[in-house]
Protein backbone atom coordinates (compact mmCIF):
# COMPACT_ATOMS: atom_id res chain seq x y z
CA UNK A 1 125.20 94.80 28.12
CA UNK A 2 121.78 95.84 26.93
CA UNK A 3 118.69 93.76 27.34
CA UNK A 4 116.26 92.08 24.73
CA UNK A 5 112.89 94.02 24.53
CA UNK A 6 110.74 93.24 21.81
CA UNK A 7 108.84 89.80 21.27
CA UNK A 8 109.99 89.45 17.61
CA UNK A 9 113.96 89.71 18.62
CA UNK A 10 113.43 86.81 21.01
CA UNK A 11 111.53 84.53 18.45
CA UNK A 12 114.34 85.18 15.94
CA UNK A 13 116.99 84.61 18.46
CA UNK A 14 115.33 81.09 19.27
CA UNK A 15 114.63 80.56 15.38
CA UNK A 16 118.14 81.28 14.20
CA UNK A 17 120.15 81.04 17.61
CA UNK A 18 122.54 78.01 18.21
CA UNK A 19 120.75 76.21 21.20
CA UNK A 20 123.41 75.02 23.90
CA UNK A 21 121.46 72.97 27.01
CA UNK A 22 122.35 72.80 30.91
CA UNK A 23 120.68 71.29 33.55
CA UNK A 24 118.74 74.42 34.47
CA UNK A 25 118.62 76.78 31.62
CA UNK A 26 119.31 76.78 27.59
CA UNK A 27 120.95 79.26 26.20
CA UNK A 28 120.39 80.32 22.75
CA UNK A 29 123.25 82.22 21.18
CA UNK A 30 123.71 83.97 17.86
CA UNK A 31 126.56 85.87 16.77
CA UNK A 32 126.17 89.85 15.71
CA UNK A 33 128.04 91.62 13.27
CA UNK A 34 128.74 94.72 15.50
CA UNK A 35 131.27 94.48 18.10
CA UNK A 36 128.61 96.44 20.60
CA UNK A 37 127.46 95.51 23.52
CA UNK A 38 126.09 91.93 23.87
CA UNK A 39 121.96 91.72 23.74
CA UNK A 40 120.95 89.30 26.51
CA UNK A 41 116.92 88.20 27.22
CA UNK A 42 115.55 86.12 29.95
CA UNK A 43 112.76 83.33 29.24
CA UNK A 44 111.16 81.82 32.24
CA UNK A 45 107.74 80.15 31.25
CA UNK A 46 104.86 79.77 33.92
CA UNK A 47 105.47 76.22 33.97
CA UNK A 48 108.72 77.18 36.17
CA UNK A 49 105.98 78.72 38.78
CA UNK A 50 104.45 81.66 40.08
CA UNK A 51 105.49 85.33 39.37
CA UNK A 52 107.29 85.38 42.55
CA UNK A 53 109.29 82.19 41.41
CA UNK A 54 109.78 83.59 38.29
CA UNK A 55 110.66 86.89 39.05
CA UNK A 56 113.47 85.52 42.25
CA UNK A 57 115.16 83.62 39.70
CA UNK A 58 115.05 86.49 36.80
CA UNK A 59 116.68 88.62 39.42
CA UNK A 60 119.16 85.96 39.99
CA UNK A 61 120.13 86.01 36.83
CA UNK A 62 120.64 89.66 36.53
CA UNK A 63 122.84 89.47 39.25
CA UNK A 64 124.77 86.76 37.48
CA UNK A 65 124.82 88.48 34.30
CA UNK A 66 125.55 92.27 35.52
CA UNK A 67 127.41 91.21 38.58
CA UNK A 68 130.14 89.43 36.64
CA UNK A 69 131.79 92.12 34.62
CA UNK A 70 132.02 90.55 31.03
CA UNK A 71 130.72 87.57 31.44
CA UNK A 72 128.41 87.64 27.87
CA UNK A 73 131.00 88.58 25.11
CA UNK A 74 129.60 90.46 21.98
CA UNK A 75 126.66 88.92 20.10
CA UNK A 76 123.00 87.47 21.17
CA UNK A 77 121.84 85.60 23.78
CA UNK A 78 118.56 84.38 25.60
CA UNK A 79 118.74 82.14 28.63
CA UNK A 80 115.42 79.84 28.48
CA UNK A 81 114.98 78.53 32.19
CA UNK A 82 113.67 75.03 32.79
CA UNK A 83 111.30 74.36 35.45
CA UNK A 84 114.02 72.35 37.26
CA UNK A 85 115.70 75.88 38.21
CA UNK A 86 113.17 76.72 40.88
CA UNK A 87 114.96 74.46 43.41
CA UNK A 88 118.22 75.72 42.79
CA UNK A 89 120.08 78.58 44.48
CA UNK A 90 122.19 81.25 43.09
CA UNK A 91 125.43 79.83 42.82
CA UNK A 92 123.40 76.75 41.17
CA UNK A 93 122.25 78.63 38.75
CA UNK A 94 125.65 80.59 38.41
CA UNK A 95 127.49 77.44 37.88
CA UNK A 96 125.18 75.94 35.13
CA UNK A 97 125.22 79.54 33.44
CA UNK A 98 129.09 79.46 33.55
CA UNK A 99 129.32 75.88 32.00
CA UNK A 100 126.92 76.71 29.06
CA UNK A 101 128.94 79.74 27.89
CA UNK A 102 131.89 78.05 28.09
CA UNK A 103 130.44 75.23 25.95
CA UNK A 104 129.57 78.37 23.38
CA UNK A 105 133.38 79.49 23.54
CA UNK A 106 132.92 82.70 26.04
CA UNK A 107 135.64 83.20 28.40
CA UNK A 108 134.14 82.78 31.51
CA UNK A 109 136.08 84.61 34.71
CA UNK A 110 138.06 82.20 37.45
């Protein structure tokens, strides 16, 4: 998995990218023509909270994302966070993740 860097690959993600909504997160998915590795970005607006807030549930994320091998499947995807995701644990947020991709038609694990 490699990581979205640059501020015009997440504006054309959200311009082009299906949007698919959870309680705690969007996820904005758009399909690439490679087979590589999936492209995955993180949102989290300042409306969520402070940089510690935002950074705990970035890392949570990670750890969702890395920690389940294959859990993104080839193409593009940025997870927007709502502000409604700073009360929520990790296995919150790893449940709301999990129902959004299968929603998008990735094989989620278990």
């Amino acid at each position: 998995m490699e990581r979205l860097s640059k501020r015009s690959d997440f504006e054309d993600l959200r311009r082009a990218g299906r949007r698919f909504g959870g309680r705690n997160l969007s996820i904005y998915f758009l399909e690439r023509d490679s087979n590589g590795a999936p492209l995955v970005g993180f949102a989290i607006s300042k409306r969520v909270g402070n940089a510690v807030v935002r950074n705990r549930i970035r890392r949570r994320l990670r750890e969702i994302s890395y920690g389940s091998e294959g859990i993104f499947s080839s193409g593009c995807y940025l997870v927007a966070v709502k502000p409604s995701a700073k009360e929520r644990d990790y296995w919150e947020l790893k449940s709301d993740m999990e129902s959004v991709l299968r929603r998008i038609g990735v094989s989620v694990g278990k």
